[in-house]
PDB file of N, CA and C in Angstrom:
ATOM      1  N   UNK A   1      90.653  43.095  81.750  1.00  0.00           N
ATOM      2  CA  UNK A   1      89.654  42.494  82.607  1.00  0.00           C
ATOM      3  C   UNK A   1      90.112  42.510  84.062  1.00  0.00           C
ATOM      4  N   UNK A   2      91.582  42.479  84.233  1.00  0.00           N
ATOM      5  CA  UNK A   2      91.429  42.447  85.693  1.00  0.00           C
ATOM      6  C   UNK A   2      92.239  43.919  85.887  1.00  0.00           C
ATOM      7  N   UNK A   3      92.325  44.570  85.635  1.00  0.00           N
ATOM      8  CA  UNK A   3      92.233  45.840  85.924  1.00  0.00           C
ATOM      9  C   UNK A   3      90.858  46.410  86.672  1.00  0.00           C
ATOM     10  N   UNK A   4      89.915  45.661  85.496  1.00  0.00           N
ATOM     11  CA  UNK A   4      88.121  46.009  86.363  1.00  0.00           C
ATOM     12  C   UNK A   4      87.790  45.636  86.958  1.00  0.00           C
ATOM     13  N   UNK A   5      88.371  44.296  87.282  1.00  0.00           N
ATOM     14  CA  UNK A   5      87.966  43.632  88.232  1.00  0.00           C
ATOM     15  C   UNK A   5      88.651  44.544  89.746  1.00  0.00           C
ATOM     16  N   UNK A   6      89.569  44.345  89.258  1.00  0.00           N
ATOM     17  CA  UNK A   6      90.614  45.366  90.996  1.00  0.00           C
ATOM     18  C   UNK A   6      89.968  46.565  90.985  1.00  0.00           C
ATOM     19  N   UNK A   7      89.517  47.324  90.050  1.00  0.00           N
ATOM     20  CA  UNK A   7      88.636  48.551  90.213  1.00  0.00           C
ATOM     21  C   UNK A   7      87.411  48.644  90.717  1.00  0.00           C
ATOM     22  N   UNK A   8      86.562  47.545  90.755  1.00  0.00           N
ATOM     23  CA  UNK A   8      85.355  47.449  91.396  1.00  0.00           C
ATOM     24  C   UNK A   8      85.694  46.890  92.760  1.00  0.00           C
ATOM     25  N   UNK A   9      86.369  46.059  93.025  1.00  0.00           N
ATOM     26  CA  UNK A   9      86.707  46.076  94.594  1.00  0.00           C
ATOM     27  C   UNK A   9      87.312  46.864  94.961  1.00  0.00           C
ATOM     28  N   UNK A  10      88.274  47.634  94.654  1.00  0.00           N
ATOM     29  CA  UNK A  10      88.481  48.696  95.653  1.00  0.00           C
ATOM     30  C   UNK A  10      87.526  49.938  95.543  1.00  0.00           C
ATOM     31  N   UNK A  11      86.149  50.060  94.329  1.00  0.00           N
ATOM     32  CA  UNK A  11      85.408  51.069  94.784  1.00  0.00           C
ATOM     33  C   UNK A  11      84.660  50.235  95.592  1.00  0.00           C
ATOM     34  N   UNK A  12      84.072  48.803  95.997  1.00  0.00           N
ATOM     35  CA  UNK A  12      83.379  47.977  96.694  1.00  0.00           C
ATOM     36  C   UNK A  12      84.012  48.607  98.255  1.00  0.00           C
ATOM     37  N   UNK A  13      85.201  48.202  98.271  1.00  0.00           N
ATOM     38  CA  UNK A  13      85.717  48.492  99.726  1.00  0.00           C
ATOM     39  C   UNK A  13      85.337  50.043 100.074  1.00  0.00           C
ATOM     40  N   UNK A  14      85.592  50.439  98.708  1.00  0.00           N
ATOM     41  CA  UNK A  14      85.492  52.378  99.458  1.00  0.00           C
ATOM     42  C   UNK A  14      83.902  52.801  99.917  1.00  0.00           C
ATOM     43  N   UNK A  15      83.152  51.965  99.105  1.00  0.00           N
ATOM     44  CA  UNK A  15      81.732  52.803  99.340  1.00  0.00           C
ATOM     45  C   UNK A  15      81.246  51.839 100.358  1.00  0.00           C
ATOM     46  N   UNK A  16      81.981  50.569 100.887  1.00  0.00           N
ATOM     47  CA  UNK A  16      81.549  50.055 102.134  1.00  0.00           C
ATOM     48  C   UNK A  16      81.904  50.331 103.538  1.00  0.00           C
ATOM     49  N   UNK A  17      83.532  51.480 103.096  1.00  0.00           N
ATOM     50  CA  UNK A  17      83.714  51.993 104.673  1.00  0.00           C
ATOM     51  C   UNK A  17      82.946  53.673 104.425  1.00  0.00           C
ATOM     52  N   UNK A  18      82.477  54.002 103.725  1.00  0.00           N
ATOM     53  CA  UNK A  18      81.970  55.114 103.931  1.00  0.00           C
ATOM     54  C   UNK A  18      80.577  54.766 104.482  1.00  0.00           C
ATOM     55  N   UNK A  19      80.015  53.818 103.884  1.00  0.00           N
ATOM     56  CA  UNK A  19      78.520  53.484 104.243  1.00  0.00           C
ATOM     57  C   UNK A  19      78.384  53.393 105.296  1.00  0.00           C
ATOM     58  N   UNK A  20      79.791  52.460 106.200  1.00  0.00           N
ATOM     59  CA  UNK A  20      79.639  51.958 107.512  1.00  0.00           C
ATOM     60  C   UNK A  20      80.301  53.200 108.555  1.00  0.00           C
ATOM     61  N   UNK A  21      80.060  54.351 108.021  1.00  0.00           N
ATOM     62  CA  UNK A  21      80.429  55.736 108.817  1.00  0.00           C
ATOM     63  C   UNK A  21      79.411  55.958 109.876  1.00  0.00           C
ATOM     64  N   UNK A  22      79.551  56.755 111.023  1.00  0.00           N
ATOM     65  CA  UNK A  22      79.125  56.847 111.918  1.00  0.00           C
ATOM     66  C   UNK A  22      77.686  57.832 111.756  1.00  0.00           C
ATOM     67  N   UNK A  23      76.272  57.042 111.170  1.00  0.00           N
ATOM     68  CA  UNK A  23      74.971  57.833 110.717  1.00  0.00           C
ATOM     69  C   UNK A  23      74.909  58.726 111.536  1.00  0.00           C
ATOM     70  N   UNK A  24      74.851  58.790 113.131  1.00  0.00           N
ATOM     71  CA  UNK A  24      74.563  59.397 113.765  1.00  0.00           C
ATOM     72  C   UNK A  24      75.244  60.547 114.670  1.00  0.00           C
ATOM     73  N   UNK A  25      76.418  61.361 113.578  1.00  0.00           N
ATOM     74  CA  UNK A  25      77.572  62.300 114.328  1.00  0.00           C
ATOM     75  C   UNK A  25      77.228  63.536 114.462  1.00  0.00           C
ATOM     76  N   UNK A  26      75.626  63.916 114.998  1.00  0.00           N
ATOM     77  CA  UNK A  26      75.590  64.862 115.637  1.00  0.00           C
ATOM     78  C   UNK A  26      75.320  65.056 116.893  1.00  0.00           C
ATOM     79  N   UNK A  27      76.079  66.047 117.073  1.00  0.00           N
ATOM     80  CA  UNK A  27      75.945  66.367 118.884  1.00  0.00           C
ATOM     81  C   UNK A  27      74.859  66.744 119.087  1.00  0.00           C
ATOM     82  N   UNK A  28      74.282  66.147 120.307  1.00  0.00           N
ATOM     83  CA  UNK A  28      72.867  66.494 120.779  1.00  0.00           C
ATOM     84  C   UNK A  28      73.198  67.994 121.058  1.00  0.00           C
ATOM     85  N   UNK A  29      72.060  68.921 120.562  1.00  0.00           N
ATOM     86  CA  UNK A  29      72.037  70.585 121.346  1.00  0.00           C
ATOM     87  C   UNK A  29      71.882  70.640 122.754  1.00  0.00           C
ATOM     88  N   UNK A  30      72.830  71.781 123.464  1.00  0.00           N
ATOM     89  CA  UNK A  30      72.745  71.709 124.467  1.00  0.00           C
ATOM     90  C   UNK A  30      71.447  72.181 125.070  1.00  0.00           C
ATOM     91  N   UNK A  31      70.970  73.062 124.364  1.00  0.00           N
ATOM     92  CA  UNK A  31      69.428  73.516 124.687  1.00  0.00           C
ATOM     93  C   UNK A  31      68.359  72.908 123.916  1.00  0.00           C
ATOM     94  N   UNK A  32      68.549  71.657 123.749  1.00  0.00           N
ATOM     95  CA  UNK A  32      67.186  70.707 123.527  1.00  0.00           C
ATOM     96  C   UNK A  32      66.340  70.611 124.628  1.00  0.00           C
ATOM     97  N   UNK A  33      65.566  70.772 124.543  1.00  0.00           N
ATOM     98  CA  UNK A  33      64.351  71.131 125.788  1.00  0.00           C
ATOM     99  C   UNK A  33      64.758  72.076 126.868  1.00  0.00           C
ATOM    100  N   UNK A  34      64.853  73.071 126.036  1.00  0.00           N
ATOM    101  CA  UNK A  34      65.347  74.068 127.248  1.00  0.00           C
ATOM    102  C   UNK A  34      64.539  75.088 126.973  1.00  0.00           C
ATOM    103  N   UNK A  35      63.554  75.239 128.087  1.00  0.00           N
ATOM    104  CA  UNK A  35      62.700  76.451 127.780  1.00  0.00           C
ATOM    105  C   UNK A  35      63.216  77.814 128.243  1.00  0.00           C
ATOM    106  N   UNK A  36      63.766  78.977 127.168  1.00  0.00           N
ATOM    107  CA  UNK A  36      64.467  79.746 127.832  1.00  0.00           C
ATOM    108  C   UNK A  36      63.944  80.678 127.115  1.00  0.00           C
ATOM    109  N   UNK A  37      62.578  81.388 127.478  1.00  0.00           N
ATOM    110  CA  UNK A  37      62.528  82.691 126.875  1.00  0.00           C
ATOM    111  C   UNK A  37      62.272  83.498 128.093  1.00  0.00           C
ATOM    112  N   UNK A  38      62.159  85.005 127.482  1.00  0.00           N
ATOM    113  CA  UNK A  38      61.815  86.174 128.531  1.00  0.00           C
ATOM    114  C   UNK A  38      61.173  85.750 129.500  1.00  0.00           C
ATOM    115  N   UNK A  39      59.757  85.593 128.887  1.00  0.00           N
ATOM    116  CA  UNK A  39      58.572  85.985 129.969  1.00  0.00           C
ATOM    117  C   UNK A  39      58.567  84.236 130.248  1.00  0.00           C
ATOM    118  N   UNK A  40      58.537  83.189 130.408  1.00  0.00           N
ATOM    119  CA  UNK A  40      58.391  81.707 130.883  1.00  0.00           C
ATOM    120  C   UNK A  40      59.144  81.369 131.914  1.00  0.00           C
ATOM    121  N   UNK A  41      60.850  82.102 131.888  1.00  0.00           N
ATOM    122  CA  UNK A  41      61.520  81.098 132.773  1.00  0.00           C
ATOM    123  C   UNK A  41      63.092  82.602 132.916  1.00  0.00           C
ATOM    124  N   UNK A  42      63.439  83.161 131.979  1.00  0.00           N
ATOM    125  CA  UNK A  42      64.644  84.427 132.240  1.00  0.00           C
ATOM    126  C   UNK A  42      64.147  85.552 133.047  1.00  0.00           C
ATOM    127  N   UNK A  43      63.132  85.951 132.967  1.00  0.00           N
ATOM    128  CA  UNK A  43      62.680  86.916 133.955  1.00  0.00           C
ATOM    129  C   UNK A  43      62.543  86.797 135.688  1.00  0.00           C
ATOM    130  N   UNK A  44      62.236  85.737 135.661  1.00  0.00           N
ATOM    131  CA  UNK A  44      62.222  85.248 137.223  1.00  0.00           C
ATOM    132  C   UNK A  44      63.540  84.755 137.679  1.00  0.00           C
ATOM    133  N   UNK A  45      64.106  84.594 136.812  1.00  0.00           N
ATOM    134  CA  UNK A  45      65.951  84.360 137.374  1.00  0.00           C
ATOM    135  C   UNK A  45      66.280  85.321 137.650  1.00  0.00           C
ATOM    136  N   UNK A  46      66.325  86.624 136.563  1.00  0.00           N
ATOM    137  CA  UNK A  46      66.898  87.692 136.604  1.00  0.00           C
ATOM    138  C   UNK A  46      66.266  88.847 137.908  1.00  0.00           C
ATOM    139  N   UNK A  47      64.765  88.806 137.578  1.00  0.00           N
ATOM    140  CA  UNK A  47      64.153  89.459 138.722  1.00  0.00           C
ATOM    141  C   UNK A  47      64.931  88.842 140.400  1.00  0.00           C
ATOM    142  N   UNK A  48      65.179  87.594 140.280  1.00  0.00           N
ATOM    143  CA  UNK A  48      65.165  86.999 141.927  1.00  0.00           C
ATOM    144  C   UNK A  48      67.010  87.135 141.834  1.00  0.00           C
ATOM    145  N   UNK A  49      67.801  87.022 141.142  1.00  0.00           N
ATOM    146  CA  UNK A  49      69.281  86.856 140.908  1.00  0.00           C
ATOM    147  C   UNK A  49      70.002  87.924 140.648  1.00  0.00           C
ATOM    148  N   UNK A  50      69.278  88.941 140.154  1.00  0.00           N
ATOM    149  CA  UNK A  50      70.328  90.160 139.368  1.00  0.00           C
ATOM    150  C   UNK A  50      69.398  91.474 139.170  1.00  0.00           C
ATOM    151  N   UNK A  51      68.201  91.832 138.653  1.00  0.00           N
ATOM    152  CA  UNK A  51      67.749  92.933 139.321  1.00  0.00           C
ATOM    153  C   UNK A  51      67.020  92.997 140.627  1.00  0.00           C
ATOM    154  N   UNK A  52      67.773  93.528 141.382  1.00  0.00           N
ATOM    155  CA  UNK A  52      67.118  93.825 142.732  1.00  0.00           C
ATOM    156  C   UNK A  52      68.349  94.856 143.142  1.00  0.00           C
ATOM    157  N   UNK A  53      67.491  95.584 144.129  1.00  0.00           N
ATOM    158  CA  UNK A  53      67.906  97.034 144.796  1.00  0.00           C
ATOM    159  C   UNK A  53      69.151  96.874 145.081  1.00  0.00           C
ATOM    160  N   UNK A  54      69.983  97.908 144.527  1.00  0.00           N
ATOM    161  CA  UNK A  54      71.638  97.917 145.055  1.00  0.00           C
ATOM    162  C   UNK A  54      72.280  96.854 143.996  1.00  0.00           C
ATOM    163  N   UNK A  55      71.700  96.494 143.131  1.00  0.00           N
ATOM    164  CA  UNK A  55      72.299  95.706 141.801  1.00  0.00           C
ATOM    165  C   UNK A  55      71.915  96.377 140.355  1.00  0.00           C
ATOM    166  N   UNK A  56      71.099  95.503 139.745  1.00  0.00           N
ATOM    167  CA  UNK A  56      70.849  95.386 138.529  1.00  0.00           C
ATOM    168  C   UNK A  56      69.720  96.182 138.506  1.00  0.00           C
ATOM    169  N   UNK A  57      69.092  96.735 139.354  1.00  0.00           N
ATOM    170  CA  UNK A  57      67.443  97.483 139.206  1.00  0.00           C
ATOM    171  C   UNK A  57      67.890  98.681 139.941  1.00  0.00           C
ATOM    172  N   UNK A  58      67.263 100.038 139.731  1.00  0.00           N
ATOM    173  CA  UNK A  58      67.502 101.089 140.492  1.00  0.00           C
ATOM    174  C   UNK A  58      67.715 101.666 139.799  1.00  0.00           C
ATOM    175  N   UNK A  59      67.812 103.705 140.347  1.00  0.00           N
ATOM    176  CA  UNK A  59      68.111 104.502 139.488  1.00  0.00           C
ATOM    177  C   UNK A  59      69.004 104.428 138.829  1.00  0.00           C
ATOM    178  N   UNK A  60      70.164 104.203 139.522  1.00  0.00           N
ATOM    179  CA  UNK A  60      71.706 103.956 139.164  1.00  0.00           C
ATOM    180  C   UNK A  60      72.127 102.426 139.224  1.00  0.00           C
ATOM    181  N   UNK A  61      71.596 101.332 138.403  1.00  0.00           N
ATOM    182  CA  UNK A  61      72.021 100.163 138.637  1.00  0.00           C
ATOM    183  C   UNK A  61      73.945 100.089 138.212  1.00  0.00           C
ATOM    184  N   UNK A  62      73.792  98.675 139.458  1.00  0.00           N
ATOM    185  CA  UNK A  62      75.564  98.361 139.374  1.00  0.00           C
ATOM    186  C   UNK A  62      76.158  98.376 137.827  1.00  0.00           C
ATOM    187  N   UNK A  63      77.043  98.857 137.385  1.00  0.00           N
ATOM    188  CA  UNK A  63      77.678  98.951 136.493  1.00  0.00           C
ATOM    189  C   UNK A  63      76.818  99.728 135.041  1.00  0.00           C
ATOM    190  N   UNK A  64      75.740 100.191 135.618  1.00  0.00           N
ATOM    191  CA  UNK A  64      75.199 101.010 134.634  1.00  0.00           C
ATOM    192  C   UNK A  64      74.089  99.556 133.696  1.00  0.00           C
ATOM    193  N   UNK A  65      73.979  98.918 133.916  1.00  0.00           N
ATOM    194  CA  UNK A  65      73.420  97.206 134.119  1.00  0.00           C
ATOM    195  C   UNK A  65      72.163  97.074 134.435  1.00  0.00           C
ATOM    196  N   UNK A  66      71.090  97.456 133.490  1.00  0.00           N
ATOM    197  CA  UNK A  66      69.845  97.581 134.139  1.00  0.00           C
ATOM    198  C   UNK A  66      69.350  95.787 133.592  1.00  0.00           C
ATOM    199  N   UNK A  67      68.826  95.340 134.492  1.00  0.00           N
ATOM    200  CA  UNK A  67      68.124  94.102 134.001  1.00  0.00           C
ATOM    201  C   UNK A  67      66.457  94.130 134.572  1.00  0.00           C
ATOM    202  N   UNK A  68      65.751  95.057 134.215  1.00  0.00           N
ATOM    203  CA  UNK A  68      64.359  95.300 135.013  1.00  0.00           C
ATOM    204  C   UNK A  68      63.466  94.983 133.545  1.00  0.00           C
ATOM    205  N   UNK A  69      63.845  95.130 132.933  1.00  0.00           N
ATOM    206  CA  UNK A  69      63.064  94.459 131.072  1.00  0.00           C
ATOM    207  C   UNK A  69      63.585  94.305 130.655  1.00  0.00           C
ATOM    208  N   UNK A  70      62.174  93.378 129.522  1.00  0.00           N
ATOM    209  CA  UNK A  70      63.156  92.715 128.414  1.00  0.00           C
ATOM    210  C   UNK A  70      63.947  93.400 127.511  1.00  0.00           C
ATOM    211  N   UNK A  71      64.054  94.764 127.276  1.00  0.00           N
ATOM    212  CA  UNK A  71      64.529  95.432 126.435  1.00  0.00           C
ATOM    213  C   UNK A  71      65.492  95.614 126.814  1.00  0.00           C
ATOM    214  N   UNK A  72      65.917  95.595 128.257  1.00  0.00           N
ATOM    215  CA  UNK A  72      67.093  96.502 128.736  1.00  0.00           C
ATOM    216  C   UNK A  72      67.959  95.081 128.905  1.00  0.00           C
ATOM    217  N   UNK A  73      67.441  93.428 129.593  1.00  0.00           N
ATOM    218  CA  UNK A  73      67.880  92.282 129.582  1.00  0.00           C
ATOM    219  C   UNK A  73      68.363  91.957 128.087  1.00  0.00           C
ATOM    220  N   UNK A  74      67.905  91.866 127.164  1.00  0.00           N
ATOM    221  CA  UNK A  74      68.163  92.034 125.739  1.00  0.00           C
ATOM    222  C   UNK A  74      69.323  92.292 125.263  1.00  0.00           C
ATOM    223  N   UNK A  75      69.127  94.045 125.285  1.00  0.00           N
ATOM    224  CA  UNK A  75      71.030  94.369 125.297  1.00  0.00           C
ATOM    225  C   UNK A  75      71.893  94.255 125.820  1.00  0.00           C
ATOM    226  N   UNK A  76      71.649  93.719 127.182  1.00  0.00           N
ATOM    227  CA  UNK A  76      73.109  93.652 127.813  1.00  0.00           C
ATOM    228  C   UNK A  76      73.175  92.360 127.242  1.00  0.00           C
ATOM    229  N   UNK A  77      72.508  90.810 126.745  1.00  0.00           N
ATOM    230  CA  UNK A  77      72.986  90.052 126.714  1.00  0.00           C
ATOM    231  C   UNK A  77      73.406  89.697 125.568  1.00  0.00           C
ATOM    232  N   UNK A  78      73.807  90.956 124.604  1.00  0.00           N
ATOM    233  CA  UNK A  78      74.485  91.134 123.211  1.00  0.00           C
ATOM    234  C   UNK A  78      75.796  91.055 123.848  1.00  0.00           C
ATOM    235  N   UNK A  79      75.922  90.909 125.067  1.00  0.00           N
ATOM    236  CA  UNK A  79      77.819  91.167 125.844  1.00  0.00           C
ATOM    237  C   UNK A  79      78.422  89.964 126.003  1.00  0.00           C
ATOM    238  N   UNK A  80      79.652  89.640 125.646  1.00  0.00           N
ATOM    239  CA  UNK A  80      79.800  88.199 125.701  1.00  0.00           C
ATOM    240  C   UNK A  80      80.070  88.250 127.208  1.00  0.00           C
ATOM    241  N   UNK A  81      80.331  89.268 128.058  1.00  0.00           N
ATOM    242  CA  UNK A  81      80.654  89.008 129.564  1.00  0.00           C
ATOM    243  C   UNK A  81      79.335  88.724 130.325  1.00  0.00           C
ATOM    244  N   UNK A  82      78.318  89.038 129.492  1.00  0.00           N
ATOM    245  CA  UNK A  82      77.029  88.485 130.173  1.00  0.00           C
ATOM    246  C   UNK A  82      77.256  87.044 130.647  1.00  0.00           C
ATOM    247  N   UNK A  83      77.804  85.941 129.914  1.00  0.00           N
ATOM    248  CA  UNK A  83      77.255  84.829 130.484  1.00  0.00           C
ATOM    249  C   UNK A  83      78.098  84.592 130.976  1.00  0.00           C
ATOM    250  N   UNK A  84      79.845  84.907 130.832  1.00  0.00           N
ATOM    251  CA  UNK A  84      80.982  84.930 131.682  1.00  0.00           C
ATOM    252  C   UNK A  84      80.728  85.471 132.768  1.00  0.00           C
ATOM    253  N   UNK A  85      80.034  86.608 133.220  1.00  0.00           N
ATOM    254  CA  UNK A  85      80.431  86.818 134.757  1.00  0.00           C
ATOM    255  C   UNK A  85      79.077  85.595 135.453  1.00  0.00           C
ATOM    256  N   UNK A  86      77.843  85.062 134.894  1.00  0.00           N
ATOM    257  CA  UNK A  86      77.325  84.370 135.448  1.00  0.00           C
ATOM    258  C   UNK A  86      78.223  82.213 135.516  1.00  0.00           C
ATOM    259  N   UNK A  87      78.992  82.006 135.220  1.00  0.00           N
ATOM    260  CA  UNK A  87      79.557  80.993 134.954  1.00  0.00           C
ATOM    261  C   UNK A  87      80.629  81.189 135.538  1.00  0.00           C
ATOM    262  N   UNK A  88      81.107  82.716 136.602  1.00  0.00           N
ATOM    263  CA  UNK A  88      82.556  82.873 137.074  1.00  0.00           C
ATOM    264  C   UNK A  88      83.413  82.556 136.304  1.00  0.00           C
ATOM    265  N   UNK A  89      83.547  82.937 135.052  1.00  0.00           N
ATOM    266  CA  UNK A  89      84.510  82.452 133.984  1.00  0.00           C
ATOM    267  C   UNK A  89      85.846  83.710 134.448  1.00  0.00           C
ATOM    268  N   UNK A  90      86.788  83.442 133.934  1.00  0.00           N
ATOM    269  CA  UNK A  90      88.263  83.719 133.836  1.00  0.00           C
ATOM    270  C   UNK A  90      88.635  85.022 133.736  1.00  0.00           C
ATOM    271  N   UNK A  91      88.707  86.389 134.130  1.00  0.00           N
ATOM    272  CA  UNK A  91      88.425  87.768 133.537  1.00  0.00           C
ATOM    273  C   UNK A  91      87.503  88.065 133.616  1.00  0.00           C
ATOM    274  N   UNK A  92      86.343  87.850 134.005  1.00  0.00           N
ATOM    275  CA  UNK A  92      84.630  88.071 134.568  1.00  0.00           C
ATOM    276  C   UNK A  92      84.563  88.451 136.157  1.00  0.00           C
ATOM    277  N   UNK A  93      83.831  89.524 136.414  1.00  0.00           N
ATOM    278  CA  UNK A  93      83.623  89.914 137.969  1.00  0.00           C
ATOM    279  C   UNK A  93      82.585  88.703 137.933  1.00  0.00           C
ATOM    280  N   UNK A  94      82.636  87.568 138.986  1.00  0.00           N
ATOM    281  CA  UNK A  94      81.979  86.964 139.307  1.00  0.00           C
ATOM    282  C   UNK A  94      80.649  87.328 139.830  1.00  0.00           C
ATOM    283  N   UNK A  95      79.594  86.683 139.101  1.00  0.00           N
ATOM    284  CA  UNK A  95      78.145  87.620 139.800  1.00  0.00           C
ATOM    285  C   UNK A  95      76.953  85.806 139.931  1.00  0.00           C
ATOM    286  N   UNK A  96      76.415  86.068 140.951  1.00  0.00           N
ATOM    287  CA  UNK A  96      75.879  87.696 141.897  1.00  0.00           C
ATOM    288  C   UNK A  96      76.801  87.778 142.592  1.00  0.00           C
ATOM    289  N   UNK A  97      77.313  88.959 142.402  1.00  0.00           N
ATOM    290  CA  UNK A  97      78.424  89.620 143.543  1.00  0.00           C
ATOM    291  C   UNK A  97      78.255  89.086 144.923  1.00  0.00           C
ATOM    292  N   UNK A  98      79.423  88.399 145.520  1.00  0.00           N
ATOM    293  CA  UNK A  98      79.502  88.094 146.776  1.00  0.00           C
ATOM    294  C   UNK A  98      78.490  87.000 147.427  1.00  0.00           C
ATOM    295  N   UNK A  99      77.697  86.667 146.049  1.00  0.00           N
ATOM    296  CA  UNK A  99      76.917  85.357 146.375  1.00  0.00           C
ATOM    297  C   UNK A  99      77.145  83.648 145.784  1.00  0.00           C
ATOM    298  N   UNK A 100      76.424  83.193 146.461  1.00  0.00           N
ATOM    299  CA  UNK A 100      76.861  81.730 145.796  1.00  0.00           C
ATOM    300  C   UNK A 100      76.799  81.927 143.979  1.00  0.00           C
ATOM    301  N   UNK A 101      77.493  80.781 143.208  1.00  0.00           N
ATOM    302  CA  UNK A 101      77.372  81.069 141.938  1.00  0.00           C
ATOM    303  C   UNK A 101      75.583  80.397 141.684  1.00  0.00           C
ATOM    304  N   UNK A 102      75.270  80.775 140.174  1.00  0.00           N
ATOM    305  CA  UNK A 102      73.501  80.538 140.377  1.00  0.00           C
ATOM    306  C   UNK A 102      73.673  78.835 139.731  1.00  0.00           C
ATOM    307  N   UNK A 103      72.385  78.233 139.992  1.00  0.00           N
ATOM    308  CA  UNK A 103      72.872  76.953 140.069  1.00  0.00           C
ATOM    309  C   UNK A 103      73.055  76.567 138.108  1.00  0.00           C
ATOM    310  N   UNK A 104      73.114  75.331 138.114  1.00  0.00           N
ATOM    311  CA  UNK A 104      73.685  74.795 136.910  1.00  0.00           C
ATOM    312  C   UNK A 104      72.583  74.916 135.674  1.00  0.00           C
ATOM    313  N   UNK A 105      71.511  74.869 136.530  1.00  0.00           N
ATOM    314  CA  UNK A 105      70.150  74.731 135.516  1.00  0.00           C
ATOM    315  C   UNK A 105      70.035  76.533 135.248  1.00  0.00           C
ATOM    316  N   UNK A 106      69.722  76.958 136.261  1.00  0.00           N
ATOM    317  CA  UNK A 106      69.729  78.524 136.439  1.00  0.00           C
ATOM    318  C   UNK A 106      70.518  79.369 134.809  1.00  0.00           C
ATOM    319  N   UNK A 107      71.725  78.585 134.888  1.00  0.00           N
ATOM    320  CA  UNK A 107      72.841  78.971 134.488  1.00  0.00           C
ATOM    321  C   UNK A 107      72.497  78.317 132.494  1.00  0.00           C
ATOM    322  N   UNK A 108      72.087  77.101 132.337  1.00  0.00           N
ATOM    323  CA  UNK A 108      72.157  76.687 131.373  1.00  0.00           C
ATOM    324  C   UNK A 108      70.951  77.534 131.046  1.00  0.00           C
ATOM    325  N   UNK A 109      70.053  78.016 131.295  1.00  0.00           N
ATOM    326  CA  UNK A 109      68.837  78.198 130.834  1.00  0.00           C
ATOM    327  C   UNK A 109      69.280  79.858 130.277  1.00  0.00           C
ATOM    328  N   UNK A 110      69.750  80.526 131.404  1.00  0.00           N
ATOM    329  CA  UNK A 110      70.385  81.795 130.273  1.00  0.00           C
ATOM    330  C   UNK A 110      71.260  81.673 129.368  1.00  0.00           C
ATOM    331  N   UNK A 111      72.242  80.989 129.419  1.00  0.00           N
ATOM    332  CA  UNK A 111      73.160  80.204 128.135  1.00  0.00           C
ATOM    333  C   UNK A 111      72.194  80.161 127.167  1.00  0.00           C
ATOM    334  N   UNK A 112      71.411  79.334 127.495  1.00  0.00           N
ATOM    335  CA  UNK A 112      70.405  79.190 125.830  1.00  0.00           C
ATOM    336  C   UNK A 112      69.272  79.679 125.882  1.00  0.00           C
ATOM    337  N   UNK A 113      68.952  80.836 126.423  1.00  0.00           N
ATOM    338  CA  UNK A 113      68.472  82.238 126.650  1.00  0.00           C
ATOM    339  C   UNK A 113      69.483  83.133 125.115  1.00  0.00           C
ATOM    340  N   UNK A 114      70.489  83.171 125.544  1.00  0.00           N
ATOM    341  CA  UNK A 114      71.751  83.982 124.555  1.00  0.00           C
ATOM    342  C   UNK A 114      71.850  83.693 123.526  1.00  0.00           C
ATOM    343  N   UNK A 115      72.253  82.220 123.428  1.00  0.00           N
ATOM    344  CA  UNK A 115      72.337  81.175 121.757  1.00  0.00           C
ATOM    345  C   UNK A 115      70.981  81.270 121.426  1.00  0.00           C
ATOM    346  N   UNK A 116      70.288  81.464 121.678  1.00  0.00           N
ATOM    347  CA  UNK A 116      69.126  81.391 120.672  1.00  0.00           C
ATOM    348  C   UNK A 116      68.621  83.023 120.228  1.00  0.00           C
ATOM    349  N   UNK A 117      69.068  83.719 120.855  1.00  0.00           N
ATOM    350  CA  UNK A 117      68.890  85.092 119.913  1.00  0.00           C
ATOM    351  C   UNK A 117      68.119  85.926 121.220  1.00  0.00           C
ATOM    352  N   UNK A 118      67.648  85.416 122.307  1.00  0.00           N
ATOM    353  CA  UNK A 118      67.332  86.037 123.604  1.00  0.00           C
ATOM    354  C   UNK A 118      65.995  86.378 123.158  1.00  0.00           C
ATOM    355  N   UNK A 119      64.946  85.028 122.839  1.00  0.00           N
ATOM    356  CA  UNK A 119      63.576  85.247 122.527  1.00  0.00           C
ATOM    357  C   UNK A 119      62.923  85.858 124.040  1.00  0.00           C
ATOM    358  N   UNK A 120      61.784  86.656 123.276  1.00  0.00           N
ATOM    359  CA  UNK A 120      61.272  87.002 124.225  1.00  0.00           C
ATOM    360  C   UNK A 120      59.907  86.005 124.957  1.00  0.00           C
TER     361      UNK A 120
END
């Protein structure tokens, strides 16, 4: 009898610190309300930030780097240096070349432009 008895309180104690576990341990997504497809909100970054003449658009764009459609925006951002050179990350040619870095929102919105599979 008191064997069962010590056995039900210590499963009492166990299933009361598990119960009292933290319900709510997920991290909010960083792209929760982040509208980041092609044609809504990546195209007009890219058009005003990265294709334009003597960059990303042209016969011969910089680094062979066309960003003038979605098809061509698409594959390059299968590159993990895509979002590294926009974030000036570590081993990344910092871009836009020789310009300020693009701002934080700019920046999160192609981030989860990428993580989400680069809807169009």
């Amino acid at each position: 009898m008191k064997k069962l008895v010590l056995s039900l309180i210590a499963v009492s104690f166990f299933a009361f610190f598990v119960s009292c576990g933290d319900d709510n341990n997920t991290t909010p997504d960083e792209c929760d309300g982040v509208v980041a497809t092609y044609n809504t909100t990546v195209k007009g970054i890219l058009n005003a930030s990265c294709a334009i003449n003597g960059c990303h658009a042209s016969v011969a764009p910089s680094a062979g780097l066309d960003l003038t459609s979605y098809a061509k925006a698409k594959a390059s951002s299968t590159d993990p240096k895509f979002i590294c050179t926009i974030n000036h990350g570590a081993g990344c040619n910092p871009m836009p070349q020789g310009l300020p870095k693009l701002s934080d929102a700019f920046i999160k919105i192609l981030t989860c432009w990428v993580k989400n599979g680069s809807p169009e």
